[in-house]
C-alpha atoms as a PDB file:
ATOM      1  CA  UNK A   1      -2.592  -9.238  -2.771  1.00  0.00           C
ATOM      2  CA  UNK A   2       0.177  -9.201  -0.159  1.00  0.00           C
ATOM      3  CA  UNK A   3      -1.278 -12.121   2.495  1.00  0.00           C
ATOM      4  CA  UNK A   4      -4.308  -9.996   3.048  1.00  0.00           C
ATOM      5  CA  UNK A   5      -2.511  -6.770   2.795  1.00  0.00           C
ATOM      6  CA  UNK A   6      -6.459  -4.565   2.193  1.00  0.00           C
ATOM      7  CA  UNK A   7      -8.222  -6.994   4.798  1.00  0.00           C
ATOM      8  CA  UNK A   8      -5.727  -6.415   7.233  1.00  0.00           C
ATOM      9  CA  UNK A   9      -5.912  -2.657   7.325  1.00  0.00           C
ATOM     10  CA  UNK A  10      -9.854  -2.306   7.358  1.00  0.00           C
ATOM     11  CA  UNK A  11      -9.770  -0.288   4.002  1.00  0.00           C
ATOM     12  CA  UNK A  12     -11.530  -1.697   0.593  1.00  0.00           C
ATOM     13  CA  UNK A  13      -8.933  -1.391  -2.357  1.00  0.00           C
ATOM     14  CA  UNK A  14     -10.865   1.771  -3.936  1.00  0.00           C
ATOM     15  CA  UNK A  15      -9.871   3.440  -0.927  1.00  0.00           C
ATOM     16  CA  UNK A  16      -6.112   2.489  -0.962  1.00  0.00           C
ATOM     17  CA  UNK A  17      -6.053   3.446  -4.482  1.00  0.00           C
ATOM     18  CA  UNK A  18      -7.427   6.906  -3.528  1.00  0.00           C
ATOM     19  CA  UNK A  19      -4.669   7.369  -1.042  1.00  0.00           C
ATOM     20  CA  UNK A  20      -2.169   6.192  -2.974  1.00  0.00           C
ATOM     21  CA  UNK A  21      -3.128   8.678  -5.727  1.00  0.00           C
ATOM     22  CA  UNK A  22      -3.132  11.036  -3.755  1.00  0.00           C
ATOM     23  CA  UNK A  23      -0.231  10.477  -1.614  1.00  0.00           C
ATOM     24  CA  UNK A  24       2.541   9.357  -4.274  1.00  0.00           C
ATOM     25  CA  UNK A  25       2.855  11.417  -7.577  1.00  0.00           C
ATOM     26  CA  UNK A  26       5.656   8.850  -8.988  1.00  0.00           C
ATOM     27  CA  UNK A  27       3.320   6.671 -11.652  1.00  0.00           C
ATOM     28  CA  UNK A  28       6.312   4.027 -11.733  1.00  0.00           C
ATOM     29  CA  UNK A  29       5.807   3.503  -8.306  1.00  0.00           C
ATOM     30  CA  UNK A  30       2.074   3.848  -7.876  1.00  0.00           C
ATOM     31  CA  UNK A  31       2.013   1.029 -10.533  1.00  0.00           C
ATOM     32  CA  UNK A  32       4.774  -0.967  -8.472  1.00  0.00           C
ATOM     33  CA  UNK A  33       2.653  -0.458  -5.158  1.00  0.00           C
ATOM     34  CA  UNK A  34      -0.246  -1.296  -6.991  1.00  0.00           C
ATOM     35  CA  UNK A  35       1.256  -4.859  -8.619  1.00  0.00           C
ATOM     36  CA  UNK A  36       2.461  -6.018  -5.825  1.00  0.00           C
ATOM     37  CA  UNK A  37       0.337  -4.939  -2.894  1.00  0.00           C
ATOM     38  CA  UNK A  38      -3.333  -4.740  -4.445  1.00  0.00           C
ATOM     39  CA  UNK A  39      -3.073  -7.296  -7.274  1.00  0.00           C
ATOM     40  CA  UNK A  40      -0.374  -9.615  -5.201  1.00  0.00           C
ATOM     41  CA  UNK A  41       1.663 -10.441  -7.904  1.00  0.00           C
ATOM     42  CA  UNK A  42       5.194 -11.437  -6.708  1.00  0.00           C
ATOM     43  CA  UNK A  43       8.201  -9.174  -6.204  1.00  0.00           C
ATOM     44  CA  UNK A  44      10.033 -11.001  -9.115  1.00  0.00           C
ATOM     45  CA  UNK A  45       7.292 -10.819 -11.522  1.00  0.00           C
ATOM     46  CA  UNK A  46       6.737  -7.284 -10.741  1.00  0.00           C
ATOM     47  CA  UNK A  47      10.295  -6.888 -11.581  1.00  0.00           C
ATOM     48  CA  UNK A  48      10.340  -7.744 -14.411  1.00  0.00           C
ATOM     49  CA  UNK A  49       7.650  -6.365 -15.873  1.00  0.00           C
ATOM     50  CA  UNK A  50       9.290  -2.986 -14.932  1.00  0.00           C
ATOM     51  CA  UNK A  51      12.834  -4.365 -16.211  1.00  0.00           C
ATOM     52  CA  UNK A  52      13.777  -3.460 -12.395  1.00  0.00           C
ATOM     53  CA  UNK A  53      15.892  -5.959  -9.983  1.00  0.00           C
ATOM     54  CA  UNK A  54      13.556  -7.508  -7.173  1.00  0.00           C
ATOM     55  CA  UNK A  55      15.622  -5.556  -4.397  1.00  0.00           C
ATOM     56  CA  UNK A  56      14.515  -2.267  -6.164  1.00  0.00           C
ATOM     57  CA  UNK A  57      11.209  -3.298  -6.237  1.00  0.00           C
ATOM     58  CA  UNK A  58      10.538  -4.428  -3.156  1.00  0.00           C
ATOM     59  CA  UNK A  59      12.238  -1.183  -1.028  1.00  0.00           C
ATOM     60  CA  UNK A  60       9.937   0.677  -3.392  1.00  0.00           C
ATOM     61  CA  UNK A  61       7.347  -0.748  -2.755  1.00  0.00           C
ATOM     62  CA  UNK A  62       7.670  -1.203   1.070  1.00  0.00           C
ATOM     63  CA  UNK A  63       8.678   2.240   1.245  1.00  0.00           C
ATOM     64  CA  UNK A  64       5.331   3.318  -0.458  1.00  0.00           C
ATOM     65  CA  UNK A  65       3.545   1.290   1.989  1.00  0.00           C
ATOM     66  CA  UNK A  66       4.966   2.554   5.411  1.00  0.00           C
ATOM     67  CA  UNK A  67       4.129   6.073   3.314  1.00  0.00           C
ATOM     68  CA  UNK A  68       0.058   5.130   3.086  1.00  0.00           C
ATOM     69  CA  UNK A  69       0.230   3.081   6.123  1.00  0.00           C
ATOM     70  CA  UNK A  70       1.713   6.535   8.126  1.00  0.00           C
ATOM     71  CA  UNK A  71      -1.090   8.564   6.438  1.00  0.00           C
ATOM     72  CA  UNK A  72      -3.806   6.065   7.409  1.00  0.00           C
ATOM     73  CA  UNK A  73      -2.965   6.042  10.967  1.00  0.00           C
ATOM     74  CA  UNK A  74      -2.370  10.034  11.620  1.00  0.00           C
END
Protein backbone atom coordinates (compact mmCIF):
# COMPACT_ATOMS: atom_id res chain seq x y z
CA UNK A 1 0.00 0.00 0.00
CA UNK A 2 0.73 3.70 -0.51
CA UNK A 3 3.39 4.37 2.67
CA UNK A 4 0.68 3.38 5.05
CA UNK A 5 -2.07 4.84 3.06
CA UNK A 6 -5.13 2.41 5.41
CA UNK A 7 -3.01 2.94 8.73
CA UNK A 8 -2.89 6.44 8.25
CA UNK A 9 -6.58 7.09 7.92
CA UNK A 10 -7.80 4.82 10.93
CA UNK A 11 -9.93 2.61 8.49
CA UNK A 12 -9.14 -1.36 7.92
CA UNK A 13 -9.03 -2.05 4.04
CA UNK A 14 -12.62 -3.86 4.10
CA UNK A 15 -13.86 -0.62 4.97
CA UNK A 16 -12.10 1.43 2.19
CA UNK A 17 -13.21 -1.10 -0.18
CA UNK A 18 -16.83 -0.55 0.99
CA UNK A 19 -16.53 3.12 0.35
CA UNK A 20 -14.94 2.90 -2.61
CA UNK A 21 -17.72 0.63 -3.94
CA UNK A 22 -19.91 2.59 -3.04
CA UNK A 23 -18.60 5.90 -3.86
CA UNK A 24 -17.04 5.28 -7.49
CA UNK A 25 -19.16 3.26 -10.08
CA UNK A 26 -16.12 3.37 -12.75
CA UNK A 27 -14.67 -0.50 -12.31
CA UNK A 28 -11.43 0.75 -14.29
CA UNK A 29 -10.84 3.02 -11.70
CA UNK A 30 -11.98 1.19 -8.60
CA UNK A 31 -9.40 -1.44 -9.82
CA UNK A 32 -6.73 1.46 -10.38
CA UNK A 33 -7.51 2.87 -6.75
CA UNK A 34 -7.44 -0.45 -5.55
CA UNK A 35 -3.73 -1.46 -7.22
CA UNK A 36 -2.18 1.23 -6.24
CA UNK A 37 -3.54 2.44 -2.93
CA UNK A 38 -4.64 -0.93 -1.10
CA UNK A 39 -2.25 -3.45 -2.71
CA UNK A 40 0.72 -0.64 -3.17
CA UNK A 41 1.83 -1.68 -6.30
CA UNK A 42 3.65 1.19 -8.14
CA UNK A 43 2.15 3.79 -10.45
CA UNK A 44 4.17 2.29 -13.42
CA UNK A 45 3.25 -1.20 -12.84
CA UNK A 46 -0.27 -0.28 -12.42
CA UNK A 47 0.09 1.27 -15.74
CA UNK A 48 0.77 -1.07 -17.41
CA UNK A 49 -1.25 -3.57 -16.45
CA UNK A 50 -4.12 -1.24 -17.60
CA UNK A 51 -2.06 -0.37 -20.93
CA UNK A 52 -2.52 3.34 -19.40
CA UNK A 53 0.52 6.03 -19.18
CA UNK A 54 1.66 6.54 -15.41
CA UNK A 55 0.38 10.30 -15.55
CA UNK A 56 -3.17 8.86 -16.26
CA UNK A 57 -2.91 6.63 -13.61
CA UNK A 58 -1.78 8.43 -11.02
CA UNK A 59 -4.44 11.70 -11.46
CA UNK A 60 -6.90 8.81 -11.42
CA UNK A 61 -6.05 7.50 -8.83
CA UNK A 62 -5.32 10.60 -6.63
CA UNK A 63 -8.44 11.96 -7.78
CA UNK A 64 -10.33 8.83 -6.42
CA UNK A 65 -8.62 9.30 -3.23
CA UNK A 66 -9.34 13.05 -2.37
CA UNK A 67 -13.07 11.55 -3.53
CA UNK A 68 -13.07 8.77 -0.40
CA UNK A 69 -10.87 10.87 1.64
CA UNK A 70 -13.79 13.94 1.27
CA UNK A 71 -16.48 11.32 2.09
CA UNK A 72 -14.60 10.00 5.13
CA UNK A 73 -14.19 13.27 6.70
CA UNK A 74 -17.91 14.86 6.09
Amino acid sequence: MKRGFIEKHSLSRSEWEQILYQRISNERDRDIFERSHLDGVPYEQVAAEFDMCVRRVKAIAQAIEKELLHHIVH
